[in-house]
PDB file of N, CA and C in Angstrom:
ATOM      1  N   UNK A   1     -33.115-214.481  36.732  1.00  0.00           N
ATOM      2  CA  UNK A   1     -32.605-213.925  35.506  1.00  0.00           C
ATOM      3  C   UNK A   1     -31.893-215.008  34.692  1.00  0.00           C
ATOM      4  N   UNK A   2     -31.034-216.091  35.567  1.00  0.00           N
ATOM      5  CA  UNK A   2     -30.625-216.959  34.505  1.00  0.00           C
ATOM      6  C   UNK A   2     -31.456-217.928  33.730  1.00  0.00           C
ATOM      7  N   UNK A   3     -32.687-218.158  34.233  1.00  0.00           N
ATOM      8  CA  UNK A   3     -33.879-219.005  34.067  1.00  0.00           C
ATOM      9  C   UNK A   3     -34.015-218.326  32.668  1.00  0.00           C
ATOM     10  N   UNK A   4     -34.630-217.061  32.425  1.00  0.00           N
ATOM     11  CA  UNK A   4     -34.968-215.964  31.475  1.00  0.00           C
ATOM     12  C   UNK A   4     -33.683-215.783  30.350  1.00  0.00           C
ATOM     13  N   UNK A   5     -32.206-215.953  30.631  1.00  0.00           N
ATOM     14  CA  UNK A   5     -31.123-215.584  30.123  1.00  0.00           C
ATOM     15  C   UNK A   5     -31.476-217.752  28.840  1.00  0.00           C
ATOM     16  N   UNK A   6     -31.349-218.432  30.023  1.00  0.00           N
ATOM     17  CA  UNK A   6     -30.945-220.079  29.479  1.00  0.00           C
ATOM     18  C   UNK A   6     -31.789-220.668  28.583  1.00  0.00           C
ATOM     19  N   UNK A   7     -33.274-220.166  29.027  1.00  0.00           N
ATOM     20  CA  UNK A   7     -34.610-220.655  28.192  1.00  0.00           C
ATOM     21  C   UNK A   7     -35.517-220.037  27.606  1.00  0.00           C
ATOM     22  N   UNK A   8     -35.167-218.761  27.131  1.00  0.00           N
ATOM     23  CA  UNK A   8     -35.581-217.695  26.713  1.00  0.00           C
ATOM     24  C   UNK A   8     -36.935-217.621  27.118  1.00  0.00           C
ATOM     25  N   UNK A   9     -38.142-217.746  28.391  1.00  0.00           N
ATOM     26  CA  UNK A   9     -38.806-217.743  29.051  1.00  0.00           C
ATOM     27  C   UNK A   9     -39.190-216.561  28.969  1.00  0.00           C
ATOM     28  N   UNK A  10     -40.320-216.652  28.460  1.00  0.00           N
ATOM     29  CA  UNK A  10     -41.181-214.685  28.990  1.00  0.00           C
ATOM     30  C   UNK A  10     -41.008-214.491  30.493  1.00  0.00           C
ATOM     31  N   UNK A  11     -40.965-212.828  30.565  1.00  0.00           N
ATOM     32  CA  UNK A  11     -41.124-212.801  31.944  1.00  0.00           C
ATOM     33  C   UNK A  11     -42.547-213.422  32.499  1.00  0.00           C
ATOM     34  N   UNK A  12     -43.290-213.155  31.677  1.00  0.00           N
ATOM     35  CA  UNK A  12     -44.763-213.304  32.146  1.00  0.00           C
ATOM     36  C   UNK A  12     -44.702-214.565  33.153  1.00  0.00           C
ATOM     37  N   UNK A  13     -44.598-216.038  31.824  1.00  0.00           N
ATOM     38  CA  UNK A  13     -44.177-217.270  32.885  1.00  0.00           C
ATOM     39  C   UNK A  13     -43.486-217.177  34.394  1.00  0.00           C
ATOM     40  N   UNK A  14     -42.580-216.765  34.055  1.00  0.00           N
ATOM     41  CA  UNK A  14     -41.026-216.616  35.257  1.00  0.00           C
ATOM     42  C   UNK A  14     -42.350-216.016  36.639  1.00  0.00           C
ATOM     43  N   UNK A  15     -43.168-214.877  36.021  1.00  0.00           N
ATOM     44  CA  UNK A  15     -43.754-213.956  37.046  1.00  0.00           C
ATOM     45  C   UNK A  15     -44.478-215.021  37.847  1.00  0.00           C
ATOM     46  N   UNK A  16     -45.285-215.883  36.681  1.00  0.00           N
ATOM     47  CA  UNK A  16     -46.420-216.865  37.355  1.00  0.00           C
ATOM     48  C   UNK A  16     -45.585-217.468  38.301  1.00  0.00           C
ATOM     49  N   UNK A  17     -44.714-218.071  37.577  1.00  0.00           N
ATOM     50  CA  UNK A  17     -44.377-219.283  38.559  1.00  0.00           C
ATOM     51  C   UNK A  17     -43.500-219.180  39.782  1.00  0.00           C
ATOM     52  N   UNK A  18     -43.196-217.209  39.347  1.00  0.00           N
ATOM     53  CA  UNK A  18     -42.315-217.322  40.901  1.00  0.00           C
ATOM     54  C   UNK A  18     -43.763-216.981  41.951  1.00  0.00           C
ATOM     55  N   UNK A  19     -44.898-216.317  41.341  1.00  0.00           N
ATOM     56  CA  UNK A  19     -45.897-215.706  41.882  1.00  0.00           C
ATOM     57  C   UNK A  19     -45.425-214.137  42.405  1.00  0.00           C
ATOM     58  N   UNK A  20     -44.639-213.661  41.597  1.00  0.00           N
ATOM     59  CA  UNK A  20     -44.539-212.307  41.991  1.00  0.00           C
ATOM     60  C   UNK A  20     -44.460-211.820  40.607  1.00  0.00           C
ATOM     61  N   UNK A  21     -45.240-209.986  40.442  1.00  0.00           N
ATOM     62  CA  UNK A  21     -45.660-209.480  39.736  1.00  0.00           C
ATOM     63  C   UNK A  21     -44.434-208.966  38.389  1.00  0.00           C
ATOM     64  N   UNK A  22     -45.336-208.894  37.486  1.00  0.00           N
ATOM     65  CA  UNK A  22     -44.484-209.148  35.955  1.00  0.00           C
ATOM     66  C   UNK A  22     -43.600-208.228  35.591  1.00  0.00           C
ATOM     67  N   UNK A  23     -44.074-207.086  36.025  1.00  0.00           N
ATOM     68  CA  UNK A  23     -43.394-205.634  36.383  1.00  0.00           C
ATOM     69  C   UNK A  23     -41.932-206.018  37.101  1.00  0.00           C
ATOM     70  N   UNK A  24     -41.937-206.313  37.915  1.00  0.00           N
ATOM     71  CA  UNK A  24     -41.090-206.417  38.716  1.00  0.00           C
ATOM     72  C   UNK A  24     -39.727-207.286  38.334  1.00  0.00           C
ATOM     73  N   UNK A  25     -40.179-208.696  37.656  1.00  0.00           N
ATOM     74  CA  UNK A  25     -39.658-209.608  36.580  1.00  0.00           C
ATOM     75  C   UNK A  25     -38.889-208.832  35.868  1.00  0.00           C
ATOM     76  N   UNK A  26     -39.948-207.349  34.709  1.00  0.00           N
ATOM     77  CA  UNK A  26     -39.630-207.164  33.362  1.00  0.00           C
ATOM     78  C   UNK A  26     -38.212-205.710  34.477  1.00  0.00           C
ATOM     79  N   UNK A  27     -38.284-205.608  35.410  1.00  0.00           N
ATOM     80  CA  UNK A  27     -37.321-204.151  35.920  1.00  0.00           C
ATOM     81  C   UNK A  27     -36.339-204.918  36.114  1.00  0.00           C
ATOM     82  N   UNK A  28     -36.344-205.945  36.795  1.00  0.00           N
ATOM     83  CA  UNK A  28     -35.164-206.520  37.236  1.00  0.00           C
ATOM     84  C   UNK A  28     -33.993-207.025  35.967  1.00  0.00           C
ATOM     85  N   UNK A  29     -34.749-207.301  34.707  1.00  0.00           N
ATOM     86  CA  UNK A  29     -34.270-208.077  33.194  1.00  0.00           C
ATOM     87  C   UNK A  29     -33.828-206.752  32.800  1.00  0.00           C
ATOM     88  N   UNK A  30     -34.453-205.888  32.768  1.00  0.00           N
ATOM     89  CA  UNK A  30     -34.019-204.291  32.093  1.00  0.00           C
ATOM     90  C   UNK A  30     -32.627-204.465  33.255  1.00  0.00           C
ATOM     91  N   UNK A  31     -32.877-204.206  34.312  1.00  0.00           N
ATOM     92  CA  UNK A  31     -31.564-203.404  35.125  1.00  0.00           C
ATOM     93  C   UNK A  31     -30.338-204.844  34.443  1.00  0.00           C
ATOM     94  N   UNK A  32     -30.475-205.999  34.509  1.00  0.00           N
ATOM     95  CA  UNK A  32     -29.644-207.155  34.215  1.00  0.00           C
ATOM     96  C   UNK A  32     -28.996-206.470  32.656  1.00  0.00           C
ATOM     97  N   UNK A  33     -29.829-206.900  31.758  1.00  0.00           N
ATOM     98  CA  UNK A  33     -29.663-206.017  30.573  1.00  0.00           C
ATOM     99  C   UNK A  33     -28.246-204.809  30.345  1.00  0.00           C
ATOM    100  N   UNK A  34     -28.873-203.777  31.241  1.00  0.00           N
ATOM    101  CA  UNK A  34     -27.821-202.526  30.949  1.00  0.00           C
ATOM    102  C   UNK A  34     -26.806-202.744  31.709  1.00  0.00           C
ATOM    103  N   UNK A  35     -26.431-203.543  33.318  1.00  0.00           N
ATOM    104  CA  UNK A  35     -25.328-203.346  33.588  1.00  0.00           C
ATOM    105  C   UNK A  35     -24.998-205.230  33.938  1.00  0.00           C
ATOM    106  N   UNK A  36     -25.343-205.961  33.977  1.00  0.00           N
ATOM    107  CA  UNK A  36     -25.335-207.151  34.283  1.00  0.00           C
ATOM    108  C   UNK A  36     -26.042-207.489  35.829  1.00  0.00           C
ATOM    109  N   UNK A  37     -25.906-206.755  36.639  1.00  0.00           N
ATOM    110  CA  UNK A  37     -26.319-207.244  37.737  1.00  0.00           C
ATOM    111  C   UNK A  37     -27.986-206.156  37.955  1.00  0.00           C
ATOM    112  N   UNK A  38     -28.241-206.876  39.241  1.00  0.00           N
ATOM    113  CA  UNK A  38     -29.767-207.246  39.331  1.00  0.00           C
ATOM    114  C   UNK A  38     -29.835-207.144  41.019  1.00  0.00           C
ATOM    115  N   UNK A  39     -28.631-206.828  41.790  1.00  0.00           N
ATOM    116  CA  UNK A  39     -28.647-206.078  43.119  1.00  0.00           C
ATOM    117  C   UNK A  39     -29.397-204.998  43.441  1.00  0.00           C
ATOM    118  N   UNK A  40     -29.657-204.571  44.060  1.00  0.00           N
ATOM    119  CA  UNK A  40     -30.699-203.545  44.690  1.00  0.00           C
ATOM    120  C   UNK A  40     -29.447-202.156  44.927  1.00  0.00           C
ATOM    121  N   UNK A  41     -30.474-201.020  44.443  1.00  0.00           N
ATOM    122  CA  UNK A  41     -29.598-200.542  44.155  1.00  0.00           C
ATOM    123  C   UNK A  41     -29.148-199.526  45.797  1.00  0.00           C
ATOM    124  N   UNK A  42     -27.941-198.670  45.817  1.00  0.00           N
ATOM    125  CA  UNK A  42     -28.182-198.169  47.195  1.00  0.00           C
ATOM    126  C   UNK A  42     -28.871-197.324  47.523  1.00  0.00           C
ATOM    127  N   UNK A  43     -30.601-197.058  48.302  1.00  0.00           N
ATOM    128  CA  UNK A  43     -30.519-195.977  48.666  1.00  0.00           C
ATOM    129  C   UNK A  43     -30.739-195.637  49.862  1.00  0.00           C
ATOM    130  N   UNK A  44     -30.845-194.692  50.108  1.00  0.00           N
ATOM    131  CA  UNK A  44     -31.335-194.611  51.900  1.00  0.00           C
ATOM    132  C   UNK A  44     -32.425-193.229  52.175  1.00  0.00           C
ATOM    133  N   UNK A  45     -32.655-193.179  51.065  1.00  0.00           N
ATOM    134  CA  UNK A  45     -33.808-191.998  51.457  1.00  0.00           C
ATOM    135  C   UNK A  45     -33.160-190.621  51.471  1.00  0.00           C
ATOM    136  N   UNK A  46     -33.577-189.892  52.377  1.00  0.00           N
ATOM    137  CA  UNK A  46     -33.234-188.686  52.649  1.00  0.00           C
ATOM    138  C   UNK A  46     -32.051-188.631  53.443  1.00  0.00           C
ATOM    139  N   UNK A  47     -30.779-187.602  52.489  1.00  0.00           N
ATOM    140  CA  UNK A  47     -29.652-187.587  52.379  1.00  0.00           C
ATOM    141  C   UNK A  47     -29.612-187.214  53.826  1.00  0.00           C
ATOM    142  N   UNK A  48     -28.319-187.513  55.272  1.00  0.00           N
ATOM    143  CA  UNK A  48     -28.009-187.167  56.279  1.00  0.00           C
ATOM    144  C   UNK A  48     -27.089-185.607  56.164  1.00  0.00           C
ATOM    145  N   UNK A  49     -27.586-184.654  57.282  1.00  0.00           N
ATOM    146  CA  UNK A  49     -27.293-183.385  57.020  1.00  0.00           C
ATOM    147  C   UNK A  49     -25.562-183.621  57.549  1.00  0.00           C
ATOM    148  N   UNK A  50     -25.858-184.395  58.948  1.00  0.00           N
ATOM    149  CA  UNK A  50     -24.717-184.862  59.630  1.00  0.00           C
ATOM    150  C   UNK A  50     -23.751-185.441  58.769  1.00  0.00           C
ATOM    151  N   UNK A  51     -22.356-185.761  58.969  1.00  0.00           N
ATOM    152  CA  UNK A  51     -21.935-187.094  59.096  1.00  0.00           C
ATOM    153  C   UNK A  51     -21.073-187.770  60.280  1.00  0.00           C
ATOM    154  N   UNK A  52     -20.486-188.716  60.143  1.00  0.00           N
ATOM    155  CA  UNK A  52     -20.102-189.801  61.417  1.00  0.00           C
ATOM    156  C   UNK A  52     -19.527-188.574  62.113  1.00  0.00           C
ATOM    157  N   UNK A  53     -18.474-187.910  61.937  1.00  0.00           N
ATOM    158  CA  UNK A  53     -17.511-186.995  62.541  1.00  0.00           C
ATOM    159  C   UNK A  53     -18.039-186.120  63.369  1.00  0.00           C
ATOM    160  N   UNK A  54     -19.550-185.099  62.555  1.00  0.00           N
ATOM    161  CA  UNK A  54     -20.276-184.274  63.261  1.00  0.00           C
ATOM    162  C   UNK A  54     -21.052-184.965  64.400  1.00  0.00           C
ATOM    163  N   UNK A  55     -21.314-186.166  64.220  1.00  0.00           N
ATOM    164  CA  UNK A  55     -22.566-186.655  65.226  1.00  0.00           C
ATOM    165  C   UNK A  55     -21.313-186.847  66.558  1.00  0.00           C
ATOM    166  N   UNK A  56     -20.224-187.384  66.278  1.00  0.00           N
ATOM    167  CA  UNK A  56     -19.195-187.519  66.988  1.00  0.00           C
ATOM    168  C   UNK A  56     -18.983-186.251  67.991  1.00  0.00           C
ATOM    169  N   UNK A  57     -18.841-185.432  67.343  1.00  0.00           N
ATOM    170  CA  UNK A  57     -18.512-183.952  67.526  1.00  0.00           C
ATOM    171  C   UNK A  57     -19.790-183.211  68.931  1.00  0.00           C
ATOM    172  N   UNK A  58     -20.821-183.853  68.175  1.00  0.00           N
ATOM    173  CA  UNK A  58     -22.300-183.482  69.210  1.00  0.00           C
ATOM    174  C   UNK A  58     -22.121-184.349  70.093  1.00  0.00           C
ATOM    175  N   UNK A  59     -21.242-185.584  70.520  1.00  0.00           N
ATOM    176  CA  UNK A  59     -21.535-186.346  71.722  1.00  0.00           C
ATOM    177  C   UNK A  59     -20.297-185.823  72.690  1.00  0.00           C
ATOM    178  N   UNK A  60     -19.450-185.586  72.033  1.00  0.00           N
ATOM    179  CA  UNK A  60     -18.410-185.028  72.833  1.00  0.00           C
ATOM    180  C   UNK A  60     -19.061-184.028  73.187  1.00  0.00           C
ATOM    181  N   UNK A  61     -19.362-182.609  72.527  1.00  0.00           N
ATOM    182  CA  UNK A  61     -19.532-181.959  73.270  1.00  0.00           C
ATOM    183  C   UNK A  61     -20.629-181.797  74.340  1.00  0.00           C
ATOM    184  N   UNK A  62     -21.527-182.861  73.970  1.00  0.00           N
ATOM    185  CA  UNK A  62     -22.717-182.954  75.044  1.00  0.00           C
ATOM    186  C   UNK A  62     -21.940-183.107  76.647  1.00  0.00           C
ATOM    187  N   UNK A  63     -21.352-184.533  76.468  1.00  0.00           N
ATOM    188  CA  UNK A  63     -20.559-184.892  77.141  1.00  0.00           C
ATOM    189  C   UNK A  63     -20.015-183.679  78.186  1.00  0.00           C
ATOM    190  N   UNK A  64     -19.019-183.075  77.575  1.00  0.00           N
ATOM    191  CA  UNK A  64     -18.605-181.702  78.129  1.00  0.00           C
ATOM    192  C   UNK A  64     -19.473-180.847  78.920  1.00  0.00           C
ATOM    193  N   UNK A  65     -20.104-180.585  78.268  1.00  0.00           N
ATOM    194  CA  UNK A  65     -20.871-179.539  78.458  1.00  0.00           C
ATOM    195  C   UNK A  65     -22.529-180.152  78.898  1.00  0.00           C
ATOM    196  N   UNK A  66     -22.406-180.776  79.736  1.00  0.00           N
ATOM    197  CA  UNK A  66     -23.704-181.449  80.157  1.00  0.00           C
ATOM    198  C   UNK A  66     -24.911-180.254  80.557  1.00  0.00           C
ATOM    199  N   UNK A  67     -24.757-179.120  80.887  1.00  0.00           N
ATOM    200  CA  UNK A  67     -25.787-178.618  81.021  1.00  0.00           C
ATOM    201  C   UNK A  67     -25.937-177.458  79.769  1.00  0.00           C
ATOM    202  N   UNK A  68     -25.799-178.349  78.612  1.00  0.00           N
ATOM    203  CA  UNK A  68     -25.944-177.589  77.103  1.00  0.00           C
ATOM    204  C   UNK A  68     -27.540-177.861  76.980  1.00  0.00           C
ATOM    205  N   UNK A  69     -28.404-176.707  76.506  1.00  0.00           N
ATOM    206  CA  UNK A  69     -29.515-176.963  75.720  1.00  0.00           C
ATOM    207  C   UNK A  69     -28.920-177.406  74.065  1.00  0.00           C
ATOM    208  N   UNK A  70     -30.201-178.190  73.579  1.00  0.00           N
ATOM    209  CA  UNK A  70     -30.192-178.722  72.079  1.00  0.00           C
ATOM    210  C   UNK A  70     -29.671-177.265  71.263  1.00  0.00           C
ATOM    211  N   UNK A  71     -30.449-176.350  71.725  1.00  0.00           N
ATOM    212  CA  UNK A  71     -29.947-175.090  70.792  1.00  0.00           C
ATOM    213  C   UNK A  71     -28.803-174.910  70.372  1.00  0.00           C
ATOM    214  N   UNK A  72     -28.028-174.626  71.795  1.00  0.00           N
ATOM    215  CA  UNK A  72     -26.389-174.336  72.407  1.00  0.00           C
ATOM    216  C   UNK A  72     -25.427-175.162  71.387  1.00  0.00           C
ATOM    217  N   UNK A  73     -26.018-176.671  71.666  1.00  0.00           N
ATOM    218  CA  UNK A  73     -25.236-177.492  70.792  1.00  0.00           C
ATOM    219  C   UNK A  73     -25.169-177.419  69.080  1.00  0.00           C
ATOM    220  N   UNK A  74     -26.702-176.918  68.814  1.00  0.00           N
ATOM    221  CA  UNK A  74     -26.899-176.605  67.235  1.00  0.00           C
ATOM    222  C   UNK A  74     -25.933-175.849  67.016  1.00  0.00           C
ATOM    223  N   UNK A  75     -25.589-174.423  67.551  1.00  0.00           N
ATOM    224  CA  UNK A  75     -24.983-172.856  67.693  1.00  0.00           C
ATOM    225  C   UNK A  75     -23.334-173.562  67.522  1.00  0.00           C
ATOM    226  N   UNK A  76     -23.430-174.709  68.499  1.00  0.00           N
ATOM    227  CA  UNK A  76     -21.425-174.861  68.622  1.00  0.00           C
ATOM    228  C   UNK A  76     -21.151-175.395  67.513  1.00  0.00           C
ATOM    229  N   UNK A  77     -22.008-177.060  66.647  1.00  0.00           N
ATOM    230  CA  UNK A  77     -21.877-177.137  65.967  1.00  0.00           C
ATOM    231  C   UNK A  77     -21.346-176.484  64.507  1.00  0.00           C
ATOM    232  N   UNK A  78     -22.432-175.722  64.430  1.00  0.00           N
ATOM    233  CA  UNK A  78     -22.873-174.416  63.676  1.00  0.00           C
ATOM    234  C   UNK A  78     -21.359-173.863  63.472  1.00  0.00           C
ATOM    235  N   UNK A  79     -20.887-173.487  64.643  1.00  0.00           N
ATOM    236  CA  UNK A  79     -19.608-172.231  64.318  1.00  0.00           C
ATOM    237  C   UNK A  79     -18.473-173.136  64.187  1.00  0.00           C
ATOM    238  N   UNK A  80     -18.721-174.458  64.609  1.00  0.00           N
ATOM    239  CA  UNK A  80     -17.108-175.032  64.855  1.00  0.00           C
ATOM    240  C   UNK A  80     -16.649-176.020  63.256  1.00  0.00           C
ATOM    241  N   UNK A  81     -18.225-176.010  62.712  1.00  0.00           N
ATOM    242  CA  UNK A  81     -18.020-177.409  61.318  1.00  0.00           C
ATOM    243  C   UNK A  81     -18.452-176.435  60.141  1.00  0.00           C
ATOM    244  N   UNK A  82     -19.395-175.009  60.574  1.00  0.00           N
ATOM    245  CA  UNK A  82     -20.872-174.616  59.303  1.00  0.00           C
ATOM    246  C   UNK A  82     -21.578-175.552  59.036  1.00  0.00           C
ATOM    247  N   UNK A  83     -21.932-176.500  59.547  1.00  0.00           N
ATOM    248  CA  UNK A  83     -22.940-177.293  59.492  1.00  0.00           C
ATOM    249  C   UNK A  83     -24.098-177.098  60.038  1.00  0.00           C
ATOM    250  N   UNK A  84     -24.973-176.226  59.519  1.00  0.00           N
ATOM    251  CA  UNK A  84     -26.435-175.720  60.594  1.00  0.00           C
ATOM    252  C   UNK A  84     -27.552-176.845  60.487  1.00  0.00           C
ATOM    253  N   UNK A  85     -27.773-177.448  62.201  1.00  0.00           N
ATOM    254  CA  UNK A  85     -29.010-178.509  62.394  1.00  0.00           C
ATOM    255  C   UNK A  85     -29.823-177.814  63.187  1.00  0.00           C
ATOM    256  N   UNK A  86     -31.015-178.677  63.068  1.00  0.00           N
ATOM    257  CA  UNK A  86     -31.989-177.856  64.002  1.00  0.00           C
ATOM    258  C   UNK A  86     -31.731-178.643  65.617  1.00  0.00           C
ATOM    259  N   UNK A  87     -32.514-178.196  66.621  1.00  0.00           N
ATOM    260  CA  UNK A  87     -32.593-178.609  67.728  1.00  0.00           C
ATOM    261  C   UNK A  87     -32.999-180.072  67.734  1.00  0.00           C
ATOM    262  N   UNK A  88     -34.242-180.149  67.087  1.00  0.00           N
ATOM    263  CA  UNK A  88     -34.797-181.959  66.901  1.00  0.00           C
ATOM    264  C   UNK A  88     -33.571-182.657  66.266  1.00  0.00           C
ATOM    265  N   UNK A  89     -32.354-182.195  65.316  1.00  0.00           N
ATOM    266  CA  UNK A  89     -31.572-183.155  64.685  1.00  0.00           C
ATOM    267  C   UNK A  89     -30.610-183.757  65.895  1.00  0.00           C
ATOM    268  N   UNK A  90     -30.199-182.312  66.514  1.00  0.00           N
ATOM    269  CA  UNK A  90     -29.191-182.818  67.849  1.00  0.00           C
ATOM    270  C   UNK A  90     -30.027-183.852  68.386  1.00  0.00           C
ATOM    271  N   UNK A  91     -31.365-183.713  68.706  1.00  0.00           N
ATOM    272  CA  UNK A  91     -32.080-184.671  69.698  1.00  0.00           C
ATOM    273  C   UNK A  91     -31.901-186.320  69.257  1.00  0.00           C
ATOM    274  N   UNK A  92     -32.043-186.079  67.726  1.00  0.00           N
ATOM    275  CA  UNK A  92     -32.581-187.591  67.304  1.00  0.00           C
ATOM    276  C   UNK A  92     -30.871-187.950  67.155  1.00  0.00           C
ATOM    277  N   UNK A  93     -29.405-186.976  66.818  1.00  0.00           N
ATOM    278  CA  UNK A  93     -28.345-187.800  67.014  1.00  0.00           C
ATOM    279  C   UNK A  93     -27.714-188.232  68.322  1.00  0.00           C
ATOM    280  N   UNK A  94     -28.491-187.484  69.429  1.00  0.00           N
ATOM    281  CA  UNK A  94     -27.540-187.597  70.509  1.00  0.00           C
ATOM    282  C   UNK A  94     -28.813-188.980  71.756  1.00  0.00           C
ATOM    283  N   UNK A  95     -29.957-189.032  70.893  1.00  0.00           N
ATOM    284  CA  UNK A  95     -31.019-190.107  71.588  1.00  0.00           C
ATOM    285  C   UNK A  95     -30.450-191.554  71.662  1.00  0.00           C
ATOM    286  N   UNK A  96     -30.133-192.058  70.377  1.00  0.00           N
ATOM    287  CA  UNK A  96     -29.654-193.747  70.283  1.00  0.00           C
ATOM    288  C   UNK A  96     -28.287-194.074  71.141  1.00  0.00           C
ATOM    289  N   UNK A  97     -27.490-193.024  71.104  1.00  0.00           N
ATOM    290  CA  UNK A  97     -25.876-192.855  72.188  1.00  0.00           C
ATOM    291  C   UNK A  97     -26.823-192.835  74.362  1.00  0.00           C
ATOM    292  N   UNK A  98     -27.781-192.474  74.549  1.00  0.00           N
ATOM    293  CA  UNK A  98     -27.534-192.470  75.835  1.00  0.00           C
ATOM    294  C   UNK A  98     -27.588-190.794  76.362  1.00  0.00           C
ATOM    295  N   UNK A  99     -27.766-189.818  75.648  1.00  0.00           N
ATOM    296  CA  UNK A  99     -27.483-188.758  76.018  1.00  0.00           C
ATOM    297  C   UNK A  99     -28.581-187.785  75.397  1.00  0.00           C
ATOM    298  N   UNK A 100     -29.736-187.203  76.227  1.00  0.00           N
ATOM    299  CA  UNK A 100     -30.270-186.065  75.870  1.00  0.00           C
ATOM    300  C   UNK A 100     -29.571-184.738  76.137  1.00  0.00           C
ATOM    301  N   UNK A 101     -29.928-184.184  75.280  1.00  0.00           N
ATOM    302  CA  UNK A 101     -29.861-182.663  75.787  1.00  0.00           C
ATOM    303  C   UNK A 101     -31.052-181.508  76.716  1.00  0.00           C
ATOM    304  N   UNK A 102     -30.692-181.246  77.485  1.00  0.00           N
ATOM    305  CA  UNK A 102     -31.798-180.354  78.401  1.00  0.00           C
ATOM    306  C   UNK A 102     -32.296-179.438  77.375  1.00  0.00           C
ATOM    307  N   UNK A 103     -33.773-179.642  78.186  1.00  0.00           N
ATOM    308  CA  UNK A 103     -34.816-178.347  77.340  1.00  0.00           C
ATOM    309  C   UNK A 103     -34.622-177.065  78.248  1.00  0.00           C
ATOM    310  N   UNK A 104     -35.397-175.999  77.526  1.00  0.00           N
ATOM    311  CA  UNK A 104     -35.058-174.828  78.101  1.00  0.00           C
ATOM    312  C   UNK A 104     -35.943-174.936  79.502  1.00  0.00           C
ATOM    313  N   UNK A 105     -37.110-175.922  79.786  1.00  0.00           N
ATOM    314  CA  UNK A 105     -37.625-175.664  81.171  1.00  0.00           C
ATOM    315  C   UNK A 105     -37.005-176.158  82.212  1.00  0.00           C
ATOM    316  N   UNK A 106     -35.550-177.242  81.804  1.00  0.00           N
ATOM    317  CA  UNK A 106     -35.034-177.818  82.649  1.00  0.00           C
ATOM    318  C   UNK A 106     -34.109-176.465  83.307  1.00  0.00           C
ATOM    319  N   UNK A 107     -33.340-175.485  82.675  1.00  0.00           N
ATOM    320  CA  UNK A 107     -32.807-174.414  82.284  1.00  0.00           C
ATOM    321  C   UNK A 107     -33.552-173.414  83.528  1.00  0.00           C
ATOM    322  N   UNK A 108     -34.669-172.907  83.121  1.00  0.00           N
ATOM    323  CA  UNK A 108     -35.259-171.918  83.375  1.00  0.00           C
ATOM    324  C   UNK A 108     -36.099-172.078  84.891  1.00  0.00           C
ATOM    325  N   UNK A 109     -36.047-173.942  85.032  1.00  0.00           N
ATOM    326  CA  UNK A 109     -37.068-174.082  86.344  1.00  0.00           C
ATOM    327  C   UNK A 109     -38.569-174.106  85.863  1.00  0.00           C
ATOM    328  N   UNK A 110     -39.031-173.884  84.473  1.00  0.00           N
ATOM    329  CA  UNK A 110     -40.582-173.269  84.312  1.00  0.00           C
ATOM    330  C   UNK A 110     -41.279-174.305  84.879  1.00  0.00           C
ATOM    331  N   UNK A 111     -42.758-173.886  85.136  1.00  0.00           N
ATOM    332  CA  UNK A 111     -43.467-174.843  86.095  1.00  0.00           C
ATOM    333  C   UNK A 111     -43.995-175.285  84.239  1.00  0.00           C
ATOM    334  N   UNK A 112     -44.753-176.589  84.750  1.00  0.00           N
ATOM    335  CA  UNK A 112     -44.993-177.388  83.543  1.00  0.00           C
ATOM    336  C   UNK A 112     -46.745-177.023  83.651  1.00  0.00           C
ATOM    337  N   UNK A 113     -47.378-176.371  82.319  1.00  0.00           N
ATOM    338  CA  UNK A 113     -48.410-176.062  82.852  1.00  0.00           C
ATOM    339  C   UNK A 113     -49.617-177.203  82.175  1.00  0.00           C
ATOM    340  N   UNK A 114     -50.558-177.152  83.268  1.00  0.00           N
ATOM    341  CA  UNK A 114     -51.593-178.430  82.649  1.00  0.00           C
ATOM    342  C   UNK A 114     -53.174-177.399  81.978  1.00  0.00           C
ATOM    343  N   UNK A 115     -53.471-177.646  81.022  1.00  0.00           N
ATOM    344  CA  UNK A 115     -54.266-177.489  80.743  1.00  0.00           C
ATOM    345  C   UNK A 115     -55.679-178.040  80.635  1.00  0.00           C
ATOM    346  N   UNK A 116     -56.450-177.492  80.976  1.00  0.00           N
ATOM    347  CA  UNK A 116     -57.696-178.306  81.596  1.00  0.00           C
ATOM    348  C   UNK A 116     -59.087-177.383  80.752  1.00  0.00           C
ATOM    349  N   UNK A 117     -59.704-178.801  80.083  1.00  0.00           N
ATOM    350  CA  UNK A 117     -60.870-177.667  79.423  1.00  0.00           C
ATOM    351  C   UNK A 117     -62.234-178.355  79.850  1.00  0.00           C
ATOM    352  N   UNK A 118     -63.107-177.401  80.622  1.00  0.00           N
ATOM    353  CA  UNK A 118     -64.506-177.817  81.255  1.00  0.00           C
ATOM    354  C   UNK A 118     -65.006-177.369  80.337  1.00  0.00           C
TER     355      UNK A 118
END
């Protein structure tokens, strides 16, 4: 951008010679333009239902309560914050910590059935 700001340089040039596309040049000069900077802006995608406190909240009580199904933990969550997650959310916050939660066949004993097609 200061190249473009010092020598009044089309983007076009700037694009060639950095070898990256002109578009990209002419977004970055627009964003410079309206606020001065040319940082990336923050995003992260799809907003977290959780936050630090709740995921906190699900390891403790895993912890505790070690023979909690994912459900159980959704349900405690649920009544103790109003924060309603599904079963897969407990899974994927309580996976990277070290700690699953039991499924209902661990629960129930069910035999695991194989399916077989002749």
């Amino acid at each position: 951008m200061a190249r473009i700001v010092r020598h009044n340089d089309d983007s076009l040039e700037v694009s060639e010679e950095l070898g990256i596309a002109q578009s990209i040049i002419s977004r970055l000069w627009q964003r410079f333009q309206d606020d001065g900077n040319v940082s990336r802006c923050y995003s992260t995608g799809r907003p977290r239902i959780t936050n630090p406190n709740e995921d906190w909240y699900l390891a403790v009580t895993a912890k505790r309560n070690r023979r909690s199904t994912a459900l159980d933990l959704s349900r405690q969550l649920s009544s103790a914050t109003g924060t309603t997650v599904s079963r897969q959310t407990v899974y994927r916050r309580l996976g990277p910590i070290g700690l699953y939660a039991r499924n209902l066949s661990d629960v129930f004993n069910l035999p695991q059935l194989t399916v077989t097609c002749d």
